[in-house]
N, C-alpha and C. Protein backbone atom coordinates (compact mmCIF):
# COMPACT_ATOMS: atom_id res chain seq x y z
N UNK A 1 0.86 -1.18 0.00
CA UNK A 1 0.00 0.00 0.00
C UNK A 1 0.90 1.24 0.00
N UNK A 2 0.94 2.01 -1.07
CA UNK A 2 1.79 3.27 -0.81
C UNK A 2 0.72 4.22 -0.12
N UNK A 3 1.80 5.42 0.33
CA UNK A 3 1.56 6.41 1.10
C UNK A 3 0.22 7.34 1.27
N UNK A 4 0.01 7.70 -0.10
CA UNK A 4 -0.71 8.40 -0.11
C UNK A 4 -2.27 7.19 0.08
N UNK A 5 -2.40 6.56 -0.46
CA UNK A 5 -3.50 5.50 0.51
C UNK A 5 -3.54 5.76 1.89
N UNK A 6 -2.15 5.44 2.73
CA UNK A 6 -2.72 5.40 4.00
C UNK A 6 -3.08 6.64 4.72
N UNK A 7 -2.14 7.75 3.91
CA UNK A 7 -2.59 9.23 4.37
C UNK A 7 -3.94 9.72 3.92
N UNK A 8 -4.91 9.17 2.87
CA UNK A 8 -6.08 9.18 2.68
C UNK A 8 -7.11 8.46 3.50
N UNK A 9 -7.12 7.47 4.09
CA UNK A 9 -7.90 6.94 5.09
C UNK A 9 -7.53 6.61 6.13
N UNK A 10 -6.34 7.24 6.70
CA UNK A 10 -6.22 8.42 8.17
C UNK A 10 -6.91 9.51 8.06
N UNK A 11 -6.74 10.29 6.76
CA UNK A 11 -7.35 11.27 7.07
C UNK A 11 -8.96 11.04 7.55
N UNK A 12 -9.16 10.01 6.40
CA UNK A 12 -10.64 9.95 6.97
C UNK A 12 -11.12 9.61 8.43
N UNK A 13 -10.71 8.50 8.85
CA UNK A 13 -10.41 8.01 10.19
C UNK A 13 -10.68 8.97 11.17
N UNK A 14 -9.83 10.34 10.94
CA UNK A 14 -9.61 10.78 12.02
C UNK A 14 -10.48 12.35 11.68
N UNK A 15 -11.30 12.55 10.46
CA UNK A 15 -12.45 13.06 10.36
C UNK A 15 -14.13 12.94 10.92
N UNK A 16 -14.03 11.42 10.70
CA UNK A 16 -14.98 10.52 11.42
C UNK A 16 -15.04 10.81 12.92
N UNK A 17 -13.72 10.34 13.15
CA UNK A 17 -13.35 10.38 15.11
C UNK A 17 -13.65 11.85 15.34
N UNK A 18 -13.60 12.96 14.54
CA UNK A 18 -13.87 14.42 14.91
C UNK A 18 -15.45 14.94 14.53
N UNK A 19 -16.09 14.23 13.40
CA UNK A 19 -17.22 14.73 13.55
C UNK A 19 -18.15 13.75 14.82
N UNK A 20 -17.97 12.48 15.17
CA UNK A 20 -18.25 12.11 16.12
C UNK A 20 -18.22 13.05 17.92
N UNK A 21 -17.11 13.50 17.91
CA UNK A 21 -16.84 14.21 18.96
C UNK A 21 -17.73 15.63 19.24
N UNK A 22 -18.23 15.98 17.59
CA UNK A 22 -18.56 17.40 17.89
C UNK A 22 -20.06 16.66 17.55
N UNK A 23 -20.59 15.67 17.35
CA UNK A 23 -22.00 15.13 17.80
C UNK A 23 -21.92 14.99 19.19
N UNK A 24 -20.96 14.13 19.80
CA UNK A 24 -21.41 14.37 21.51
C UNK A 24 -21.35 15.35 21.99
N UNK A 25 -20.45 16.46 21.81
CA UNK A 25 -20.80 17.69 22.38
C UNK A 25 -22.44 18.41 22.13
N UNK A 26 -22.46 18.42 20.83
CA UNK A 26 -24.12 18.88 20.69
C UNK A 26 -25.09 18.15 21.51
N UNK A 27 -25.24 16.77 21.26
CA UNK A 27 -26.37 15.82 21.28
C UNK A 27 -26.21 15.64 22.99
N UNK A 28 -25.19 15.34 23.30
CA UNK A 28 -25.57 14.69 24.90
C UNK A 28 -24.69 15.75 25.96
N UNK A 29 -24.60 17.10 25.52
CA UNK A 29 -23.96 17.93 26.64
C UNK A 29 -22.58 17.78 27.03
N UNK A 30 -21.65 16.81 26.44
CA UNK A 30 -20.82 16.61 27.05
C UNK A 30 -19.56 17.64 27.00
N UNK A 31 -19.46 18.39 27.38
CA UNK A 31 -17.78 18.75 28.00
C UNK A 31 -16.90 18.03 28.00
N UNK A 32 -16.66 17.21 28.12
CA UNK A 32 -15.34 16.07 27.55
C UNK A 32 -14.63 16.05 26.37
N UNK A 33 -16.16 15.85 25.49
CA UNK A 33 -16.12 16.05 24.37
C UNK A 33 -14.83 16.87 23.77
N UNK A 34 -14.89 17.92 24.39
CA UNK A 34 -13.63 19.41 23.38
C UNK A 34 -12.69 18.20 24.03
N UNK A 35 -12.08 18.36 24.66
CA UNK A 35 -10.80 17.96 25.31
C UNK A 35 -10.62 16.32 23.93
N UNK A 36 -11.45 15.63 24.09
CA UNK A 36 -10.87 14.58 22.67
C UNK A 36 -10.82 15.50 21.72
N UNK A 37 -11.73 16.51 21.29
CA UNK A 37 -11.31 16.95 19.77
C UNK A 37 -9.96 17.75 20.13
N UNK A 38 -10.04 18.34 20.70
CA UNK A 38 -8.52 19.19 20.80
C UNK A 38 -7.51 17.75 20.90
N UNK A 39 -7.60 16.52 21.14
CA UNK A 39 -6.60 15.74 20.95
C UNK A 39 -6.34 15.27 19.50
N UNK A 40 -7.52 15.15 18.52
CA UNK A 40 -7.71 14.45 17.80
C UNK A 40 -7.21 15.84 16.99
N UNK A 41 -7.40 17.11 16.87
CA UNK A 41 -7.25 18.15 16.07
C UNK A 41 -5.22 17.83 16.42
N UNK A 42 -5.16 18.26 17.57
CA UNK A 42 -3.60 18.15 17.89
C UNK A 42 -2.64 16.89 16.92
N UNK A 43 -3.44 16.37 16.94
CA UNK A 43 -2.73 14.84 16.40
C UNK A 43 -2.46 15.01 14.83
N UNK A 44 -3.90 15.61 14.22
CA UNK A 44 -3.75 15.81 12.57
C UNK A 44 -2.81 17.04 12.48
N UNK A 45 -2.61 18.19 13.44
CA UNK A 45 -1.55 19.29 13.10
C UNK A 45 -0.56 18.05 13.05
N UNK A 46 0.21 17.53 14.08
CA UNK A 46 0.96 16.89 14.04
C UNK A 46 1.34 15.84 12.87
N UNK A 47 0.36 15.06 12.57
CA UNK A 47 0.80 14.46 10.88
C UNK A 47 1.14 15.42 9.99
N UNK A 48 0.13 16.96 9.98
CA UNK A 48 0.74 17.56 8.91
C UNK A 48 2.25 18.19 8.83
N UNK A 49 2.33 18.63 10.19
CA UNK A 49 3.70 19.01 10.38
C UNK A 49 5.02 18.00 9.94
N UNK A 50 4.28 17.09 10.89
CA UNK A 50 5.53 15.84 10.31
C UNK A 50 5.93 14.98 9.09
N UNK A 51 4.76 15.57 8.14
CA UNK A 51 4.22 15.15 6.39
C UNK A 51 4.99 15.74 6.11
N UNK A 52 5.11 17.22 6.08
CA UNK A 52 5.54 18.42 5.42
C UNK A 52 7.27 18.53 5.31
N UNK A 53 7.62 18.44 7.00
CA UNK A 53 8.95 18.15 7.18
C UNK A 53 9.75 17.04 6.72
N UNK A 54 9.32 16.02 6.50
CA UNK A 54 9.75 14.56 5.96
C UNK A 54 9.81 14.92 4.15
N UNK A 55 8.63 15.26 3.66
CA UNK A 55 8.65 15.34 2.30
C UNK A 55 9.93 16.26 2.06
N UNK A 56 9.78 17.47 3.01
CA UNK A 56 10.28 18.77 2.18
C UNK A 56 12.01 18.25 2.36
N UNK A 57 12.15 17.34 3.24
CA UNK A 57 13.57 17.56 3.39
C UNK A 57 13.85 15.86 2.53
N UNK A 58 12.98 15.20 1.99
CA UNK A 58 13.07 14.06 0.92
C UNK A 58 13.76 15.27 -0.46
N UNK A 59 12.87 15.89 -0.57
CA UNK A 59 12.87 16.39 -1.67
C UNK A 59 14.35 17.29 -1.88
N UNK A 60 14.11 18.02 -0.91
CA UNK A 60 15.37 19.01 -0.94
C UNK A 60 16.85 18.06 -0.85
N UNK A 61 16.86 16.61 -0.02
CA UNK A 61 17.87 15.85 -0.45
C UNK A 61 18.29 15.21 -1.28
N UNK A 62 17.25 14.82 -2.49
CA UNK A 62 17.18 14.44 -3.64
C UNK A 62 17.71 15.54 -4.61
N UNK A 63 17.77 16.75 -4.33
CA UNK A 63 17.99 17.48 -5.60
C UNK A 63 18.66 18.25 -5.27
N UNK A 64 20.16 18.33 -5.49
CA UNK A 64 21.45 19.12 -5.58
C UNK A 64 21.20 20.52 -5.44
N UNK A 65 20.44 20.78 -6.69
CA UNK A 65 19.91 22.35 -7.10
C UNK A 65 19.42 22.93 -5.79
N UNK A 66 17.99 22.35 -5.42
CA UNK A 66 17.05 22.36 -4.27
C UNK A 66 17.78 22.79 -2.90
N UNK A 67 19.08 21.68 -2.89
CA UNK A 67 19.57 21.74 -1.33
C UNK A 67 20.59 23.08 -1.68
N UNK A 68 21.38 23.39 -2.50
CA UNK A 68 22.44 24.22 -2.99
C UNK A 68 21.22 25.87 -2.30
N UNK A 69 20.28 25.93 -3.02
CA UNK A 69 19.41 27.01 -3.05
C UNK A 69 18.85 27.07 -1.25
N UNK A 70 18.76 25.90 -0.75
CA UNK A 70 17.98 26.29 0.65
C UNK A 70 19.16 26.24 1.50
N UNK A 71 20.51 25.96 1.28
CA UNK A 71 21.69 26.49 2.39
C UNK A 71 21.79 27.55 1.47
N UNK A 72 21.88 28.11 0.77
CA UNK A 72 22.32 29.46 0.76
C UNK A 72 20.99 30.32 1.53
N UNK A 73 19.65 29.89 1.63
CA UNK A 73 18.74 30.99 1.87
C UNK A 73 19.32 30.69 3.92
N UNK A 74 19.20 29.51 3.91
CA UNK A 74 19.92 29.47 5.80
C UNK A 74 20.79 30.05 6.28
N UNK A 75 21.61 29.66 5.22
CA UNK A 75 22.80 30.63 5.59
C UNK A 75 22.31 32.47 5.54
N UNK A 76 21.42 33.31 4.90
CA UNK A 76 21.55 34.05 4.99
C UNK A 76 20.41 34.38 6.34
N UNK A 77 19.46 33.60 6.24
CA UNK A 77 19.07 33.95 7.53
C UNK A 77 19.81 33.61 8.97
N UNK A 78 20.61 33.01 8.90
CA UNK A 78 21.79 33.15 10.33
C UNK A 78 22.74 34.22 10.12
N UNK A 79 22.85 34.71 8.91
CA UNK A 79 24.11 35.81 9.53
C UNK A 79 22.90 36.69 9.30
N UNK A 80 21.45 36.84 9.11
CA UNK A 80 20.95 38.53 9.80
C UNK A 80 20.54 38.04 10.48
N UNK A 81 20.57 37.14 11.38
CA UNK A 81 19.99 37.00 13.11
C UNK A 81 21.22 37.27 13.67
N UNK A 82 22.71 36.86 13.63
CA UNK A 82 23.77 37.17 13.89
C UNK A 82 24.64 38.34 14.23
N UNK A 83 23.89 39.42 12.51
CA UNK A 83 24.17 40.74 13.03
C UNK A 83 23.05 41.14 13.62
N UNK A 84 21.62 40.82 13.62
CA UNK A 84 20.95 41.17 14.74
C UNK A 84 21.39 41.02 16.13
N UNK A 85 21.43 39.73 16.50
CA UNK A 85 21.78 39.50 17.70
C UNK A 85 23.28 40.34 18.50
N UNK A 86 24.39 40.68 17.29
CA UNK A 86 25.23 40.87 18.17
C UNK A 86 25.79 42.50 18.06
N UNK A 87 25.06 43.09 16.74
CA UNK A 87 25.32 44.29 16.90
C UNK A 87 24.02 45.18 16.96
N UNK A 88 22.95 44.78 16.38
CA UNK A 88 21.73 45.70 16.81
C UNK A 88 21.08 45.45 19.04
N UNK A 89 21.57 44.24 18.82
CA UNK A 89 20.32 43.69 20.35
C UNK A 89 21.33 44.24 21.59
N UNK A 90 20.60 45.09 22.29
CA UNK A 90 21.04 45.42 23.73
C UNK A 90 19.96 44.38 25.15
N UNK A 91 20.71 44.11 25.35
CA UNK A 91 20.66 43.00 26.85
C UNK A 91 20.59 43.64 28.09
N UNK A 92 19.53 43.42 28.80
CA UNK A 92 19.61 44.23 29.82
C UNK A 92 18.43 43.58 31.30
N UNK A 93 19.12 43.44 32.18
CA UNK A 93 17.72 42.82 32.84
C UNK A 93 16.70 43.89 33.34
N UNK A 94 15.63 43.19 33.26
CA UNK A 94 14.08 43.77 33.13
C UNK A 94 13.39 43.35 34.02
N UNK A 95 12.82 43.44 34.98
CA UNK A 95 11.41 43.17 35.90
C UNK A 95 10.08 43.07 35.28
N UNK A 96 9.66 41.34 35.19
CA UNK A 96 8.14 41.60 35.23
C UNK A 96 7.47 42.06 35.81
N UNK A 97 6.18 41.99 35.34
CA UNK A 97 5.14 41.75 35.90
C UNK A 97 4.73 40.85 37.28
N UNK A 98 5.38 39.70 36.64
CA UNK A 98 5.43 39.41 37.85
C UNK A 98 6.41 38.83 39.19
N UNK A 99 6.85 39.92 39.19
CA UNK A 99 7.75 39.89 39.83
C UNK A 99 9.29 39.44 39.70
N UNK A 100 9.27 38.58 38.36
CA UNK A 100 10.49 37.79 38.43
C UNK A 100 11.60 38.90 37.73
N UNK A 101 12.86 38.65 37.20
CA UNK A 101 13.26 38.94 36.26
C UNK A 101 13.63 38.25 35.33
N UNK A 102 14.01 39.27 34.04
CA UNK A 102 14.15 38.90 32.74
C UNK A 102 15.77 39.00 32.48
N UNK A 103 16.27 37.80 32.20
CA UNK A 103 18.02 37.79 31.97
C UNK A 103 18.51 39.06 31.35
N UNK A 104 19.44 39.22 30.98
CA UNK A 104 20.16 40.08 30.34
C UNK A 104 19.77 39.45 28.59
N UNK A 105 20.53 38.10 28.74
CA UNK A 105 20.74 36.87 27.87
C UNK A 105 19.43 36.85 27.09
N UNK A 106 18.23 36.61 27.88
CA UNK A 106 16.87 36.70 27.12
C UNK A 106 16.08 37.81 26.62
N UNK A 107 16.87 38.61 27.23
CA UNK A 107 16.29 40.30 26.55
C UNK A 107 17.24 40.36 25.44
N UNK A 108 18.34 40.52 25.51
CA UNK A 108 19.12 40.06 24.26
C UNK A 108 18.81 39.83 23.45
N UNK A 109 17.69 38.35 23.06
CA UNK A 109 17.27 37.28 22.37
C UNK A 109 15.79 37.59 21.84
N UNK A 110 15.33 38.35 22.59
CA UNK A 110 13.84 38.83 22.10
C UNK A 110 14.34 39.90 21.32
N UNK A 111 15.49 41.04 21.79
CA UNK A 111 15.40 42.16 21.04
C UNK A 111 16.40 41.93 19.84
N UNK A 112 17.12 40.85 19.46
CA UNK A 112 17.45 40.43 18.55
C UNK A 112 16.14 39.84 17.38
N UNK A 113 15.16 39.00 18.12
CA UNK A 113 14.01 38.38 17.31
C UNK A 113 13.22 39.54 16.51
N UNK A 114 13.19 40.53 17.27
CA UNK A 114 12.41 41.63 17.17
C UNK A 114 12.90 42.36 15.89
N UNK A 115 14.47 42.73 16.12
CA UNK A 115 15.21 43.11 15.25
C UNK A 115 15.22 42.75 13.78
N UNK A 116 15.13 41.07 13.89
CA UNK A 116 14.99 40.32 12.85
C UNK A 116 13.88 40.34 12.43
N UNK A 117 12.74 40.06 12.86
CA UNK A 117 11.19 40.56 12.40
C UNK A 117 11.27 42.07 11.35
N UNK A 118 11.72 43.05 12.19
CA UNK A 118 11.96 44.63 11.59
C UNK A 118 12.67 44.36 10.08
N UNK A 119 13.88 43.47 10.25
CA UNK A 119 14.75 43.41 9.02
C UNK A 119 13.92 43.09 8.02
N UNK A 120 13.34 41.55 8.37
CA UNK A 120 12.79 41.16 7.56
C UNK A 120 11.53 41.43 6.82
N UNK A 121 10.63 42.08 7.56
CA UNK A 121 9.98 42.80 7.26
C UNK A 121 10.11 44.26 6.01
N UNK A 122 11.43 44.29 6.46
CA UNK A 122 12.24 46.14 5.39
C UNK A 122 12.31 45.36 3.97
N UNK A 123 12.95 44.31 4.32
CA UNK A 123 13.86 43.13 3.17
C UNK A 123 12.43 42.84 2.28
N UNK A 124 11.59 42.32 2.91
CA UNK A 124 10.49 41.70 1.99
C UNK A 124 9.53 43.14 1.39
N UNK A 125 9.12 44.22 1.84
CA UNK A 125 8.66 45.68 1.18
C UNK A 125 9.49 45.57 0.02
N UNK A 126 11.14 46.06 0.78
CA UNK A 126 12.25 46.15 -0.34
C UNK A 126 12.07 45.45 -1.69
N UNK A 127 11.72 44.24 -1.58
CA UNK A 127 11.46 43.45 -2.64
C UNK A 127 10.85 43.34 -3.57
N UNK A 128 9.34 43.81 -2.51
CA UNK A 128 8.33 43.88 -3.53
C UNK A 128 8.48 45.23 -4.31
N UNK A 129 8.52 46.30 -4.26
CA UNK A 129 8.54 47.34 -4.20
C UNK A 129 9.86 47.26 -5.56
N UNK A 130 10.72 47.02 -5.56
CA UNK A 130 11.96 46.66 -6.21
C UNK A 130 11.19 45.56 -7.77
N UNK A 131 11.11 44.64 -7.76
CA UNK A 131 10.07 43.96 -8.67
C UNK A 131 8.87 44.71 -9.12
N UNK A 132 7.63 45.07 -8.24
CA UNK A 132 7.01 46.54 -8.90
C UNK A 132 7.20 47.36 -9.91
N UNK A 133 8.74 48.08 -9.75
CA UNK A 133 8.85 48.83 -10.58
C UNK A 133 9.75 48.33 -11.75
N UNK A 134 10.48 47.56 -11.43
CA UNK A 134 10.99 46.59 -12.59
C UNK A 134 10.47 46.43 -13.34
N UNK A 135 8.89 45.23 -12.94
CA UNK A 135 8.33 44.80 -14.05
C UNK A 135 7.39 45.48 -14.65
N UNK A 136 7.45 47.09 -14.27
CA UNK A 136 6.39 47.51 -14.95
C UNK A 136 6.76 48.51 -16.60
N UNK A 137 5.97 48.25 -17.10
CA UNK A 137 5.88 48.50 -18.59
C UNK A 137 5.29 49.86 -18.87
């Protein structure tokens, strides 16, 4: 039986097991009920996640081109988290809310993430914006 068979009647399987769940919630009151579908929902994220990751990295190992093209895009997203992290991000400890504090190390690490969000965010406008006027006629 190849793959896509058994990933077709799992899926079903576990459609069945979910419209079942959201009949007992309607029909007989039950509250229980969510707690299986949130297991049964949890479980299908989880195949898809673990579908996605398995294929994508089948694929990308199969093809020279593929893998050549996705270490160069890794590689460039570690050196702008890199110069995020070590020349934009200031570290500093912080007091929650509640009460605890916030490392130096982990303020660091958020205001590096943050940083990187900002970049990437400039980078992808940049882009479009750049193509826009390129391709226009």
């Amino acid at each position: 039986m190849n793959s896509y068979k058994i990933i077709k009647y799992t899926a079903y399987a576990l459609s069945l097991l979910g419209a079942l769940f959201v009949l007992m919630i309607q029909m007989m009151d039950m509250l229980a009920g969510i707690d299986y579908m949130l297991i049964v929902a949890y479980l299908i994220m989880g195949l898809i996640v673990s579908s996605v990751v398995f294929y994508t990295l089948k694929n990308v190992i199969a093809d020279k081109k593929a893998m050549k093209s996705t270490l160069k895009t890794l590689g460039a997203f570690l050196i702008l988290f890199l110069i995020c992290y070590f020349v934009l991000a200031r570290g500093e400890d912080t007091p929650l809310r509640d009460g605890k504090m916030l490392s130096a190390a982990g303020s660091k690490l958020i205001s590096a993430a943050l940083f990187m969000f900002y970049s990437l965010i400039a980078i992808a406008s940049g882009a479009m914006l750049w193509f826009s006027f390129k391709n226009r006629k």
